[in-house]
N, C-alpha and C. Protein backbone atom coordinates (compact mmCIF):
# COMPACT_ATOMS: atom_id res chain seq x y z
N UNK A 1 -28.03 -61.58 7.22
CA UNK A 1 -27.78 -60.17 6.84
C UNK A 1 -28.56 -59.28 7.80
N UNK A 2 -28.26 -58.60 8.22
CA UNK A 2 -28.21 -57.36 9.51
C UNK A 2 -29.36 -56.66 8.24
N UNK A 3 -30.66 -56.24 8.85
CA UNK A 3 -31.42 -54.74 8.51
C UNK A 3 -30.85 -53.38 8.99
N UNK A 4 -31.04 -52.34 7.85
CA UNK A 4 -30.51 -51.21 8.56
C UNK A 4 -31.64 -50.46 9.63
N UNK A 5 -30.87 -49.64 10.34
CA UNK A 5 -32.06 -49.35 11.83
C UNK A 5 -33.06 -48.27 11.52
N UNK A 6 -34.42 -48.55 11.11
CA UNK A 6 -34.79 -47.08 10.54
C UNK A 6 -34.89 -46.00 11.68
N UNK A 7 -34.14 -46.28 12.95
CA UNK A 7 -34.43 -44.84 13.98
C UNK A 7 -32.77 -44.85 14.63
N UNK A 8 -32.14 -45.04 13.58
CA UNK A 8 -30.33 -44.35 13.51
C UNK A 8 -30.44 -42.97 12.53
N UNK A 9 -29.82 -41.99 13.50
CA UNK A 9 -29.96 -40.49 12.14
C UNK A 9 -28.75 -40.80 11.31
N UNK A 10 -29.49 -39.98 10.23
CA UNK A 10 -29.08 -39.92 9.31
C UNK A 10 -27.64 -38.65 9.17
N UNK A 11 -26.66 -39.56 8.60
CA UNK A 11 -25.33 -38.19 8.49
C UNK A 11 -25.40 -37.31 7.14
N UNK A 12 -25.63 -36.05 7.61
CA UNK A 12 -25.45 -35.45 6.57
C UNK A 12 -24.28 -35.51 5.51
N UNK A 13 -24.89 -35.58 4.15
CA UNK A 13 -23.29 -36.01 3.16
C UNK A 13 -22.63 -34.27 3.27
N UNK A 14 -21.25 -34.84 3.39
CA UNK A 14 -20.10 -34.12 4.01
C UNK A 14 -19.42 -33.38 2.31
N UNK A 15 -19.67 -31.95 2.39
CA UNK A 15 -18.57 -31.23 1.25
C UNK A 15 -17.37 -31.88 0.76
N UNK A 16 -17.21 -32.71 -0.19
CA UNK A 16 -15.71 -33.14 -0.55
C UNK A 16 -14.80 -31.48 -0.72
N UNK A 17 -13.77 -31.77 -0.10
CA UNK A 17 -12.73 -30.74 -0.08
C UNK A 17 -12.95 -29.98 -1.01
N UNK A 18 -12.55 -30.16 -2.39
CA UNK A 18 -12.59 -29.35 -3.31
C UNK A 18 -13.73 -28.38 -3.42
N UNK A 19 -14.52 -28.94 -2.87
CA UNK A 19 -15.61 -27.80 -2.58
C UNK A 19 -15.66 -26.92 -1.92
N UNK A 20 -14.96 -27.35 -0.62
CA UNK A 20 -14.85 -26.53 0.36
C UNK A 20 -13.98 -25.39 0.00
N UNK A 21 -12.63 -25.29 -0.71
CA UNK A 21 -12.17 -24.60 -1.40
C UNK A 21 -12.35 -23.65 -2.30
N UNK A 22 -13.45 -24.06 -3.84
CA UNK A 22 -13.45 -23.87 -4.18
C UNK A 22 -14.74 -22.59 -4.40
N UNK A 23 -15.31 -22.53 -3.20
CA UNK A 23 -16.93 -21.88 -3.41
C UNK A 23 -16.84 -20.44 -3.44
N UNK A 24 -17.65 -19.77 -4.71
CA UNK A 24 -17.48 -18.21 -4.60
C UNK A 24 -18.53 -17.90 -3.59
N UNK A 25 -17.90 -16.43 -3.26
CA UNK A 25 -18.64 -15.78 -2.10
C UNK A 25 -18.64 -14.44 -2.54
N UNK A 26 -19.61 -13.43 -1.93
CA UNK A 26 -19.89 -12.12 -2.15
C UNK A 26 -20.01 -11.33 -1.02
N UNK A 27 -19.59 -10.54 -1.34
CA UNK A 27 -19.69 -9.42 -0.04
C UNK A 27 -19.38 -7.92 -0.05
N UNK A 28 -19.89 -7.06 0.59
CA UNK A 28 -20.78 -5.87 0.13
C UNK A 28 -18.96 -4.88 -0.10
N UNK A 29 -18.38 -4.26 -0.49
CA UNK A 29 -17.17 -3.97 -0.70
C UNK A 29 -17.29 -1.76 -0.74
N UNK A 30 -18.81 -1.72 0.17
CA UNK A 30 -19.27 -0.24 -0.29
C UNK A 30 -18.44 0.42 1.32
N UNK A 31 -18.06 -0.21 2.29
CA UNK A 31 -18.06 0.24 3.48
C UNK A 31 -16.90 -0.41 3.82
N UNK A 32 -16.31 -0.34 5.04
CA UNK A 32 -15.13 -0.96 5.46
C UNK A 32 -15.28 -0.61 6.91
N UNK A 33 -14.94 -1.94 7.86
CA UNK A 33 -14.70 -1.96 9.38
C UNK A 33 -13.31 -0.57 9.86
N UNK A 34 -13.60 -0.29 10.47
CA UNK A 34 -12.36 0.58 11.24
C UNK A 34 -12.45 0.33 12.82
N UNK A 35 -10.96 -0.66 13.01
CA UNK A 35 -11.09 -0.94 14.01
C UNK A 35 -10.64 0.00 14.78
N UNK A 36 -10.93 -0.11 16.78
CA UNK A 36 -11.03 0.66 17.86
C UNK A 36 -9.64 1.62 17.66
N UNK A 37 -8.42 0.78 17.10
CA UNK A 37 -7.10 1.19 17.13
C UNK A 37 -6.94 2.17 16.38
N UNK A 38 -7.39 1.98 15.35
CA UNK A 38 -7.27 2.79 13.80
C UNK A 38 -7.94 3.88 13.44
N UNK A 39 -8.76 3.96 14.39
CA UNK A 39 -10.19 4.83 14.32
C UNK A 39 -9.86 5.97 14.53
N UNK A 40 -9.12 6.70 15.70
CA UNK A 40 -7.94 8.17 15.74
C UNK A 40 -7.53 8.45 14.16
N UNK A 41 -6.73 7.41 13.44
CA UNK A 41 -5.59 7.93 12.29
C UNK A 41 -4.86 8.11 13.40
N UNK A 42 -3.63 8.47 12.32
CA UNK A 42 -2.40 8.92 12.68
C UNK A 42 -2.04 10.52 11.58
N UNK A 43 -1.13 11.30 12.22
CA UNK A 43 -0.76 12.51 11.74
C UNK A 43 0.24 12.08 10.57
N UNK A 44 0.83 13.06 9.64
CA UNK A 44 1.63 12.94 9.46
C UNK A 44 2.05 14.37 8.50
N UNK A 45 3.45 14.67 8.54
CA UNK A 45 3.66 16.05 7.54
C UNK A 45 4.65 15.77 6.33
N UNK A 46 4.72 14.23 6.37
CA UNK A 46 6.21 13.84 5.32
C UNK A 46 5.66 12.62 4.69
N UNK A 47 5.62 12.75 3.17
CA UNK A 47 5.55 11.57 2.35
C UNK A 47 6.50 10.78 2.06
N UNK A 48 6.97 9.48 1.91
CA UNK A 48 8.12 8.95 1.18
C UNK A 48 7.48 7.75 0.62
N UNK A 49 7.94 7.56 -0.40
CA UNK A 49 7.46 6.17 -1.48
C UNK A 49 8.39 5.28 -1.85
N UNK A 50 8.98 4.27 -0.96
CA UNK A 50 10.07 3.25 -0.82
C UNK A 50 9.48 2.01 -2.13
N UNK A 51 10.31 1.49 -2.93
CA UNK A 51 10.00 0.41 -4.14
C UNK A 51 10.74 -0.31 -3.45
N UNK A 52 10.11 -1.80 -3.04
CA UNK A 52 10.64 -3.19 -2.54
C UNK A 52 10.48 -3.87 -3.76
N UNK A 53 10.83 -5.22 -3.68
CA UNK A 53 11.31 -6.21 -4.84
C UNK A 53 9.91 -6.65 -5.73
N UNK A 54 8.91 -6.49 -4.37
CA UNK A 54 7.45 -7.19 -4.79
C UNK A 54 6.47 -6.15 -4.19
N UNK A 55 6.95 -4.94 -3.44
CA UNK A 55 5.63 -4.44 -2.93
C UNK A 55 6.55 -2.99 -3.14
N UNK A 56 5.55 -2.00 -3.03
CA UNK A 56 5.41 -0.68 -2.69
C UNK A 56 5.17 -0.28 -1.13
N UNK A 57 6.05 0.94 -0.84
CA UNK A 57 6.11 1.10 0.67
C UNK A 57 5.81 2.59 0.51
N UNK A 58 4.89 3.25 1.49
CA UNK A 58 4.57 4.23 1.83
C UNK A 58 5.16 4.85 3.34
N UNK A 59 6.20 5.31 3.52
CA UNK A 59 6.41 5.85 4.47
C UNK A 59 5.77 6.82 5.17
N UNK A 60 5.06 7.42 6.26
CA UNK A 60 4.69 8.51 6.41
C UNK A 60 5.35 9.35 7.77
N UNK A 61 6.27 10.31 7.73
CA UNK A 61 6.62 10.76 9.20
C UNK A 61 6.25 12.05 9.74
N UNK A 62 6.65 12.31 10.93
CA UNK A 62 6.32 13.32 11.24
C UNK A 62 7.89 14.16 12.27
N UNK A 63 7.91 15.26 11.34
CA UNK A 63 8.91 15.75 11.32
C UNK A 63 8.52 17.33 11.45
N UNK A 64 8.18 17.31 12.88
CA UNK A 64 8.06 18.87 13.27
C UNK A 64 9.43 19.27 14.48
N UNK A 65 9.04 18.50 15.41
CA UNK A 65 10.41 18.38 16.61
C UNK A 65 10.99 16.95 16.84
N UNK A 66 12.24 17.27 17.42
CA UNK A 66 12.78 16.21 17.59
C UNK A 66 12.06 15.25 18.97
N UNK A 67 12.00 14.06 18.62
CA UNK A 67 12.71 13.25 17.93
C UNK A 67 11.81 13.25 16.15
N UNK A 68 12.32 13.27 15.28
CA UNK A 68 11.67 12.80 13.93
C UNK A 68 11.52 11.35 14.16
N UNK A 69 9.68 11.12 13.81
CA UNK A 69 8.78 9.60 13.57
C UNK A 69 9.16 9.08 12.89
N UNK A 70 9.12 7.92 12.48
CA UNK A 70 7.95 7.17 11.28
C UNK A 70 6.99 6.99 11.94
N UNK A 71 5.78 8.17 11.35
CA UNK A 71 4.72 7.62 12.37
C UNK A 71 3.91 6.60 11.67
N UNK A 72 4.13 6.04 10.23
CA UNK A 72 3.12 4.82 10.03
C UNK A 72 3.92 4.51 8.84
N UNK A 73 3.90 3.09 8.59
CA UNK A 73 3.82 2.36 7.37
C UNK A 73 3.28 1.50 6.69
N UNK A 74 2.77 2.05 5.24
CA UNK A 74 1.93 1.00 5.00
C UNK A 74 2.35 0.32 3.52
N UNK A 75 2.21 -0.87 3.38
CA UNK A 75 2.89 -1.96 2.88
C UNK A 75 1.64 -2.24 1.76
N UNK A 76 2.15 -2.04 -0.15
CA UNK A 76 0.61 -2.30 -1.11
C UNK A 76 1.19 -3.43 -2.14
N UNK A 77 0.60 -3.88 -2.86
CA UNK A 77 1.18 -4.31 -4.11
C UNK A 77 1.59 -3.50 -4.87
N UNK A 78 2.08 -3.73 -6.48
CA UNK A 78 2.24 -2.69 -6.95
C UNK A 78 0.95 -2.51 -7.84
N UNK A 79 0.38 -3.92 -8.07
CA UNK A 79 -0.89 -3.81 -8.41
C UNK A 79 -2.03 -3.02 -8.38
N UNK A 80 -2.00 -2.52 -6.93
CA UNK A 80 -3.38 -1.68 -6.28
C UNK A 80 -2.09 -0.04 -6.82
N UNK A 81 -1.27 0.11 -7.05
CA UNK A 81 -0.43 1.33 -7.65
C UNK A 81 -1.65 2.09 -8.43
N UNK A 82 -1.91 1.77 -9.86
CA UNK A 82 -2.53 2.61 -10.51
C UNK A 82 -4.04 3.05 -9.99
N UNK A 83 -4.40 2.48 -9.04
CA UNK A 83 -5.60 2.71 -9.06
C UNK A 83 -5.64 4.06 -8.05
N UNK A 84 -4.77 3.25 -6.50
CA UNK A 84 -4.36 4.32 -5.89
C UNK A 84 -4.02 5.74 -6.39
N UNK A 85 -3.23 5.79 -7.25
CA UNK A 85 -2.83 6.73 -7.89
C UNK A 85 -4.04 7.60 -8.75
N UNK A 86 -4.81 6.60 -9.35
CA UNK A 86 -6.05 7.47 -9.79
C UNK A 86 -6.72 8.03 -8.86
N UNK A 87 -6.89 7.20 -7.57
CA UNK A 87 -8.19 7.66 -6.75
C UNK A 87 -7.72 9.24 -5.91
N UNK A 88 -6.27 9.08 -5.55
CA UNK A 88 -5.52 10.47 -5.31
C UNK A 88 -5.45 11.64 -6.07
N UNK A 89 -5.59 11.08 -7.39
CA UNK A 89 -5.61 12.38 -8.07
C UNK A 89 -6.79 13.11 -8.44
N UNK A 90 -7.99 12.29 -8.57
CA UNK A 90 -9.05 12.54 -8.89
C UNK A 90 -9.80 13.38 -7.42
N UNK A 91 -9.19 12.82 -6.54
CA UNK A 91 -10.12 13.43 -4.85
C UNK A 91 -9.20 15.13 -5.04
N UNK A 92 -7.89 14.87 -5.38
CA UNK A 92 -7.26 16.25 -5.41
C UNK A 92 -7.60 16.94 -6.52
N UNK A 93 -8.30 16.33 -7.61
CA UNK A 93 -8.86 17.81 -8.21
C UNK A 93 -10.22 18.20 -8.15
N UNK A 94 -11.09 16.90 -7.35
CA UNK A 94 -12.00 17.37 -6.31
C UNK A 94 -12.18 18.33 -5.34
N UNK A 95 -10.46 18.56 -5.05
CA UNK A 95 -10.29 19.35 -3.71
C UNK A 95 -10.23 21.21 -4.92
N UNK A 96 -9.73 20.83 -5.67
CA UNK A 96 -9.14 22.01 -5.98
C UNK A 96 -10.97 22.66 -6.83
N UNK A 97 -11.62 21.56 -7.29
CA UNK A 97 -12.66 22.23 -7.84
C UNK A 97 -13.79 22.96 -6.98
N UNK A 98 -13.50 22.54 -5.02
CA UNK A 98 -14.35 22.66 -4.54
C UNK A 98 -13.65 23.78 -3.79
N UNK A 99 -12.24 23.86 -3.25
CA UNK A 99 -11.52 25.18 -2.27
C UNK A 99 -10.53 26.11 -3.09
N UNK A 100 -9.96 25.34 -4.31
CA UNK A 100 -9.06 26.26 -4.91
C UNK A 100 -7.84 25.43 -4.89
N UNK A 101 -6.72 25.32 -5.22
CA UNK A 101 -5.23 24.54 -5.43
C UNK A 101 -4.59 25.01 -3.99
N UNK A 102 -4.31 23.76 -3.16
CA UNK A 102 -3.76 23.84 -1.96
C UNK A 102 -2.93 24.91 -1.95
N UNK A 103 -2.45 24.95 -0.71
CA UNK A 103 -0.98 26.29 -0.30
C UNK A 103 -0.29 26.03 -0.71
N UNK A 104 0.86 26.17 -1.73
CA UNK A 104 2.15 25.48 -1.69
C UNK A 104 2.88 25.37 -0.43
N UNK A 105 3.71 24.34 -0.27
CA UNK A 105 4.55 24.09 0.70
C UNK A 105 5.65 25.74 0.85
N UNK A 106 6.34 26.32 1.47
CA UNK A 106 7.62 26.53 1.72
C UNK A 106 8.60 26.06 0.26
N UNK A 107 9.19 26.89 -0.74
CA UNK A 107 10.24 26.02 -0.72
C UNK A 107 11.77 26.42 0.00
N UNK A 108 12.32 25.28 -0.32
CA UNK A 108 13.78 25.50 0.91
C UNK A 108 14.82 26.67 0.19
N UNK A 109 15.84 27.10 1.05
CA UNK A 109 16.32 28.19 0.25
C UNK A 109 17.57 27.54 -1.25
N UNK A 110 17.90 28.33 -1.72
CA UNK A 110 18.99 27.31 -2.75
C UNK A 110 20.06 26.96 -2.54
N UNK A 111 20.59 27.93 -1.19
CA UNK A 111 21.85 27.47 -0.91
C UNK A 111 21.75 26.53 0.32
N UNK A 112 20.75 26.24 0.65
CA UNK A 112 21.00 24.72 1.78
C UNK A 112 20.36 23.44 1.08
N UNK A 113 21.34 22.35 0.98
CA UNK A 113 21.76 21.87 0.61
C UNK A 113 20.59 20.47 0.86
N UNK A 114 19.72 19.87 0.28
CA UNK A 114 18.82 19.02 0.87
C UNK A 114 19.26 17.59 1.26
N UNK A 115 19.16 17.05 2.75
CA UNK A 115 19.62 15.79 2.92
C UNK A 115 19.02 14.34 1.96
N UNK A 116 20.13 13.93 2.15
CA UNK A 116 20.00 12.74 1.26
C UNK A 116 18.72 11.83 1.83
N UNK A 117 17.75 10.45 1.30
CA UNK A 117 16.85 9.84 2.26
C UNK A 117 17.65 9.09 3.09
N UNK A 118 19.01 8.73 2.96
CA UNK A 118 19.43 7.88 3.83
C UNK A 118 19.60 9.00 5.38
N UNK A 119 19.84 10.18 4.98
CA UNK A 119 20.23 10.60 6.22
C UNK A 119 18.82 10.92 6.71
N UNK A 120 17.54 11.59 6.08
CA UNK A 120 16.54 11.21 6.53
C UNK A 120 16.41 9.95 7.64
N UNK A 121 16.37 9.02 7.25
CA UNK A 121 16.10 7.43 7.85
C UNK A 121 17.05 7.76 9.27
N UNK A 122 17.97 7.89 9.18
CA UNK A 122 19.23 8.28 10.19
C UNK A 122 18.65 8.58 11.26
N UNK A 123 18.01 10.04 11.30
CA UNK A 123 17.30 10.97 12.10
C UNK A 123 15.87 9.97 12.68
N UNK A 124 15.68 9.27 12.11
CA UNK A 124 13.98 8.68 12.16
C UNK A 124 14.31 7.95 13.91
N UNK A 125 13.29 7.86 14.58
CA UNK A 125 12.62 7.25 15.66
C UNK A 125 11.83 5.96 14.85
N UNK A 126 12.09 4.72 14.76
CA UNK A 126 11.19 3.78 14.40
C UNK A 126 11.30 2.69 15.29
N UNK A 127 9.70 2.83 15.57
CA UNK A 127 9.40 1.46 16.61
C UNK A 127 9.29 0.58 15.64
N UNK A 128 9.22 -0.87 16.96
CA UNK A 128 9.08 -2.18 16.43
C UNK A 128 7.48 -2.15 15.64
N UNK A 129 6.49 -1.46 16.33
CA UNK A 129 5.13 -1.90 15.79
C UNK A 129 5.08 -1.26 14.54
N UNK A 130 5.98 -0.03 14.39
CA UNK A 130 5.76 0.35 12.85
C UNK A 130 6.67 -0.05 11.97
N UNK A 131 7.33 -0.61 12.32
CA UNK A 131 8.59 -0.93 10.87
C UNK A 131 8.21 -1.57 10.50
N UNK A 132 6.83 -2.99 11.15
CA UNK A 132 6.97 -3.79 10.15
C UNK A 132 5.33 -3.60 9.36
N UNK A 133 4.94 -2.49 9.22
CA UNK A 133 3.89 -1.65 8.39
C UNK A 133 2.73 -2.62 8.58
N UNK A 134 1.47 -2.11 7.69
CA UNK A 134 0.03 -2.67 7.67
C UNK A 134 -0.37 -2.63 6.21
N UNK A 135 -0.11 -4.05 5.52
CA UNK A 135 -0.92 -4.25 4.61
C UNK A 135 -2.22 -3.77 4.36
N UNK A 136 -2.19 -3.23 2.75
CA UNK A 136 -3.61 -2.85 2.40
C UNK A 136 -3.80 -3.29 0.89
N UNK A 137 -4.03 -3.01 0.21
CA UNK A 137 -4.87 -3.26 -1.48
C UNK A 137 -5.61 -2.67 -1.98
N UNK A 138 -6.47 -1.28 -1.02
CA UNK A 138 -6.82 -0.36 -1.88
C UNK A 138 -6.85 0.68 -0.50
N UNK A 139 -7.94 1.67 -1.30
CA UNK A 139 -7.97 2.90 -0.08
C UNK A 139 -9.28 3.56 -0.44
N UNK A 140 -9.74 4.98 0.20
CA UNK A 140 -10.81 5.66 0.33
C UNK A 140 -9.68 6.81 0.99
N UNK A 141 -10.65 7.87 0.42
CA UNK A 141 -10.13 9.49 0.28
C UNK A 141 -11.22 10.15 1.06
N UNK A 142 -11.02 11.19 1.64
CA UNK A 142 -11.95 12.23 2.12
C UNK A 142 -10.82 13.76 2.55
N UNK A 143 -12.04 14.74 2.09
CA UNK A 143 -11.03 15.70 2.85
C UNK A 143 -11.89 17.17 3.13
N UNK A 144 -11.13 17.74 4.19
CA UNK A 144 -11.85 19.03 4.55
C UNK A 144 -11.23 19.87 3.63
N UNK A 145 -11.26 21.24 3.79
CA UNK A 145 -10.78 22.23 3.48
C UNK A 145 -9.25 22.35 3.92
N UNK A 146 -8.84 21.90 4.77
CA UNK A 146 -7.67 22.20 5.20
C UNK A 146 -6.71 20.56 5.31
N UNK A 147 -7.56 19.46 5.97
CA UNK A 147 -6.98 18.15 6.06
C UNK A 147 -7.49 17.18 4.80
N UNK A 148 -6.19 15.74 4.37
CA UNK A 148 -7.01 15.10 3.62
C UNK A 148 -7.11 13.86 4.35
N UNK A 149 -8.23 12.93 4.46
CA UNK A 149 -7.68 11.47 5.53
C UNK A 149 -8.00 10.56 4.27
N UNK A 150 -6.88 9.30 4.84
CA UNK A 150 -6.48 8.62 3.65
C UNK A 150 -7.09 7.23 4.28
N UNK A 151 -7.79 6.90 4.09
CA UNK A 151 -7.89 5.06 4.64
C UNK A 151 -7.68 4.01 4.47
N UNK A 152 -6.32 3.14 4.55
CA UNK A 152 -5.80 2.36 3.65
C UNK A 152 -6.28 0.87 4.67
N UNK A 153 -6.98 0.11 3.22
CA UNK A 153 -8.06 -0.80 3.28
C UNK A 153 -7.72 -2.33 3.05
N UNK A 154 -7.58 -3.32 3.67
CA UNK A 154 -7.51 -4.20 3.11
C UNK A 154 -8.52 -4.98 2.46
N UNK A 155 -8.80 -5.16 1.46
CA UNK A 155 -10.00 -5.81 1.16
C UNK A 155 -10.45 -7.14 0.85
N UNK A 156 -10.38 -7.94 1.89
CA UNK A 156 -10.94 -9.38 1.91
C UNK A 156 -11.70 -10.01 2.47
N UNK A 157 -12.48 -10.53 2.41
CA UNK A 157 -13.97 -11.84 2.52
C UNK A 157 -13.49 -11.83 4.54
N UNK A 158 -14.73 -11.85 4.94
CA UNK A 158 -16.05 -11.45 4.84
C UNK A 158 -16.11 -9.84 4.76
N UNK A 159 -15.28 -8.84 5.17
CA UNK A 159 -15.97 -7.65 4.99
C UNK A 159 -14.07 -6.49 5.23
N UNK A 160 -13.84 -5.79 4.67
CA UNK A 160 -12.97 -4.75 3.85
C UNK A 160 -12.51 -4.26 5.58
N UNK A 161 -11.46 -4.07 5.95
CA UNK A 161 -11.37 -3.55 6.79
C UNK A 161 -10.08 -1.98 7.02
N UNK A 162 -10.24 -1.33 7.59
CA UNK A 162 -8.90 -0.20 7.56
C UNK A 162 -7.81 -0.64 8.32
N UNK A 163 -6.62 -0.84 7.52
CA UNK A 163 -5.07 -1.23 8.30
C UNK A 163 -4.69 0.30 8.72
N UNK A 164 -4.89 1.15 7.95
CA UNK A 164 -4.36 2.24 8.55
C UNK A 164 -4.71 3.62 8.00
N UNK A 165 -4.79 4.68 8.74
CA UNK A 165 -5.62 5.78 8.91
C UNK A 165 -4.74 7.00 8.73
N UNK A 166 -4.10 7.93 7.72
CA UNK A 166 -3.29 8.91 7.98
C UNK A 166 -4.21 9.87 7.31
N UNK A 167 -3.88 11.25 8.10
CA UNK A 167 -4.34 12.51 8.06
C UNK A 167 -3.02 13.45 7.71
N UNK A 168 -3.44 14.09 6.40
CA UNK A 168 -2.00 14.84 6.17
C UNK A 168 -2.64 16.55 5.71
N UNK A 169 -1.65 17.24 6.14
CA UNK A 169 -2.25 18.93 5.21
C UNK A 169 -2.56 18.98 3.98
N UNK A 170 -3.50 19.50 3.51
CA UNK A 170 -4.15 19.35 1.97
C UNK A 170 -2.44 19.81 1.47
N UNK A 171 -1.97 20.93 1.46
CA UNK A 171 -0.53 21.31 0.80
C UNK A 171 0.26 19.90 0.61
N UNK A 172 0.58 19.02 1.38
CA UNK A 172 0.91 17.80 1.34
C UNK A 172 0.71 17.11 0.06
N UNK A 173 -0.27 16.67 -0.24
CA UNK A 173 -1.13 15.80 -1.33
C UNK A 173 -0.56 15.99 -2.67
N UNK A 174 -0.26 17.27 -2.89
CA UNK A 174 0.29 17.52 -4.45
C UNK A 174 1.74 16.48 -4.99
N UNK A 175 2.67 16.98 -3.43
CA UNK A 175 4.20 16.12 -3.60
C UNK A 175 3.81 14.81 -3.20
N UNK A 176 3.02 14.27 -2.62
CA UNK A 176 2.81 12.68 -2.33
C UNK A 176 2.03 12.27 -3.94
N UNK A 177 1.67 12.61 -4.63
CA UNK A 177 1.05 12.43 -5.74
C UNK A 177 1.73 12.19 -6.47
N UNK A 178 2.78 13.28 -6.75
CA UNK A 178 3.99 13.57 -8.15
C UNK A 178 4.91 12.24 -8.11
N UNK A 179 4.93 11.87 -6.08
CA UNK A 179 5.97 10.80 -6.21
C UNK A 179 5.29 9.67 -6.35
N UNK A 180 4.17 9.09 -6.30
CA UNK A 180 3.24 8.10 -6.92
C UNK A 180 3.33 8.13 -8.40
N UNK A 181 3.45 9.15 -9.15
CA UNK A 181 3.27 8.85 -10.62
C UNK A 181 4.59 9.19 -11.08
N UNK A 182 6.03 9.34 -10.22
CA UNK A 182 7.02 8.82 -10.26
C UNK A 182 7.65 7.28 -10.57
N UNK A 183 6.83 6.78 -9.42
CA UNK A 183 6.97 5.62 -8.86
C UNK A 183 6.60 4.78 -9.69
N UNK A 184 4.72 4.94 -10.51
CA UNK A 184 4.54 4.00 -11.71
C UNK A 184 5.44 4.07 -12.87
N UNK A 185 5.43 5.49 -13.62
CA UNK A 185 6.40 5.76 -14.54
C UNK A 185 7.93 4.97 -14.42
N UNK A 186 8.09 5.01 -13.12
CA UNK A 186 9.48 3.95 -13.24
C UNK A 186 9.23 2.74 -13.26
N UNK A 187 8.12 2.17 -12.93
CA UNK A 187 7.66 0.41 -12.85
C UNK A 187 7.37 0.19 -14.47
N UNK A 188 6.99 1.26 -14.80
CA UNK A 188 5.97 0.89 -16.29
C UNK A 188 7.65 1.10 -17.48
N UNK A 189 8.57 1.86 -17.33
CA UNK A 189 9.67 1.87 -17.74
C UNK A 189 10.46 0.24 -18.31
N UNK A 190 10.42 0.13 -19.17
CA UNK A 190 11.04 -1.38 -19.66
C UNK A 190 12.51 -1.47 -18.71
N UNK A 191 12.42 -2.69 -18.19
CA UNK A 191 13.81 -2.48 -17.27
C UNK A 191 14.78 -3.17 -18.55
N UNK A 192 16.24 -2.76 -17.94
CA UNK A 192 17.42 -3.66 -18.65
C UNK A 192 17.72 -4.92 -18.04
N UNK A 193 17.57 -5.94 -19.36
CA UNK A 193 17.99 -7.17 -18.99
C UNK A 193 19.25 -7.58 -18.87
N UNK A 194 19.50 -8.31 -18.28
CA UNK A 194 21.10 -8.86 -17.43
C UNK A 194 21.84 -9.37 -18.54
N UNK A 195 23.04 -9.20 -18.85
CA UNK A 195 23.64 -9.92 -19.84
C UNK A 195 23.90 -11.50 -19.45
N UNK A 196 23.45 -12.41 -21.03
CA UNK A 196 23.30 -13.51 -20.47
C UNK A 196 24.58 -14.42 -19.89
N UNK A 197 24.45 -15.56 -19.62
CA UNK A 197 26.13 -16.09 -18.58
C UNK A 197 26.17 -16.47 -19.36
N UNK A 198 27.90 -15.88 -18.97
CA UNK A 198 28.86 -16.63 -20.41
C UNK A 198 28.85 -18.12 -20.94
N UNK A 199 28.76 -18.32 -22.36
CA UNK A 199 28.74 -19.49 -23.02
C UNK A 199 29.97 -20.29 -22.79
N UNK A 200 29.43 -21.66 -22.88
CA UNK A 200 31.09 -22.40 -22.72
C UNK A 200 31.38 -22.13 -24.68
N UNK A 201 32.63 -22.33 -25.17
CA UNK A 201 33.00 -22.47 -26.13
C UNK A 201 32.31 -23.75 -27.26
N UNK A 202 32.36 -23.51 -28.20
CA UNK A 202 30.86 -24.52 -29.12
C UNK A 202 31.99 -25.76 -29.19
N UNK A 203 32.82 -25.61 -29.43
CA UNK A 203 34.14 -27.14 -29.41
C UNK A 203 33.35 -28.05 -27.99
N UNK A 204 33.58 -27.11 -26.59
CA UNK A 204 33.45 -28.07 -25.93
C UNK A 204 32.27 -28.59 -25.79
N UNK A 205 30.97 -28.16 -26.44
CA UNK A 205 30.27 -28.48 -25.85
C UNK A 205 29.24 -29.50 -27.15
N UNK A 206 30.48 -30.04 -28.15
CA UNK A 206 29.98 -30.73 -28.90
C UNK A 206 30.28 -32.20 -28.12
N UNK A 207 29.22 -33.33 -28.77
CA UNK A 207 29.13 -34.62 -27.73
C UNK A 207 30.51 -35.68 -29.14
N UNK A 208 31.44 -35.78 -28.50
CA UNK A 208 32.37 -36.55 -29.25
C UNK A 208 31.90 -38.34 -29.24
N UNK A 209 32.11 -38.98 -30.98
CA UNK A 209 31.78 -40.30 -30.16
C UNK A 209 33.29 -41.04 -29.92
C-alpha cells in the first residue's frame, strides 16, 4: 500500500453546483452606473404607451421637424407598471408643490381631425438600434423647473445600471402619466374569457362495450 505524500498540495474542496447557483448576494441598489452612451439622455416631446403580450412599451419621439423620430424605446414588465406609475406621480406632485402645475400643452383645434397611432408610426424615422428598445425594471425621477429626466434602470447583481435616459418638458409629464394609469386600469380590468371548444356530443363520447 502506497503512503500518501505529505508535500503534495492540498485541493481545495470544490462548491457542488447547487451551490454555486444557489447563493444569495447583496448589493447596494441606492445608485446606479450610467454608462458613457447614456450619460447625454435623449430628447423627447411625444409619449406613447404600446401593451405587448408580456411587456409594456414606452415609445418616446420627437416630433418637431421632419423627419419625425422614435428617438428611444424602452421595453418594462408589467410588473415594474405600478410602481413606475407611483414614482411618476408622486415626483409630479413634487413638481407642482415646488413650481406650480406645469403649462398645459396647446390643445389642437376641434375641427382638425387627430391622426390615428398607426398613421403616427407611418411618419416615424426608426432605426435598427432603436426598434429593438432597452430593457429596464425600474427608474429614478429628477426635474428642474422647466425639464423632467427620467432614468430607466435595470436592476441586477452586481450593481443597477441606466438602459436609458429621456429628458421631456415638465408640460409633457401630466399626458404621459394619464396614459400610464390608463394602461394599468386596463391590465387590472378582468379580461373576457374565450368561449370554451366545442364539445363532441355526450352519445359519442360514451366508451361502448
Amino acid at each position: 500500500m502506497s503512503e500518501p505524500n505529505p508535500s503534495s498540495p492540498q485541493q481545495p474542496e470544490q462548491p457542488s453546483p447547487s451551490d454555486a447557483l444557489t447563493q444569495q448576494v447583496h448589493y447596494s441598489q441606492i445608485s446606479a452606473r450610467v454608462p458613457e452612451d447614456r450619460n447625454r439622455g435623449t430628447f423627447a416631446n411625444y409619449g406613447v404607451v404600446l401593451t405587448g403580450k408580456q411587456e409594456l412599451v414606452c415609445d418616446f419621439l420627437l416630433r418637431m421637424v421632419p423627419p419625425q423620430l422614435l428617438a428611444a424605446r424602452v421595453i418594462l414588465p408589467y410588473s415594474a407598471l405600478p410602481a413606475l406609475l407611483h414614482a411618476m406621480s408622486e415626483n409630479l406632485e413634487n413638481y407642482r408643490n415646488r413650481f406650480g402645475t406645469p403649462a398645459a400643452l396647446p390643445t389642437p383645434p376641434p375641427n382638425v381631425p387627430q391622426p390615428k397611432i398607426s398613421e403616427v408610426y407611418e411618419q416615424l424615422k426608426i432605426s435598427d438600434e432603436v426598434s429593438v428598445g432597452a430593457y429596464a425594471n425600474t427608474m429614478m425621477i429628477s426635474h428642474t423647473p422647466t425639464e423632467f429626466c427620467m432614468d430607466f434602470i435595470l436592476d441586477l447583481f452586481p450593481r443597477p445600471v441606466v438602459t436609458q435616459r429621456i429628458y421631456m418638458a415638465a408640460g409633457q409629464i401630466p399626458g404621459l402619466v394619464n396614459s400610464l394609469k390608463r394602461t394599468l386600469e386596463q391590465l387590472q380590468r378582468p379580461q373576457p374569457q374565450p368561449p370554451p371548444p366545442d364539445q363532441p356530443p355526450a352519445g359519442d363520447a360514451q366508451v361502448k362495450p
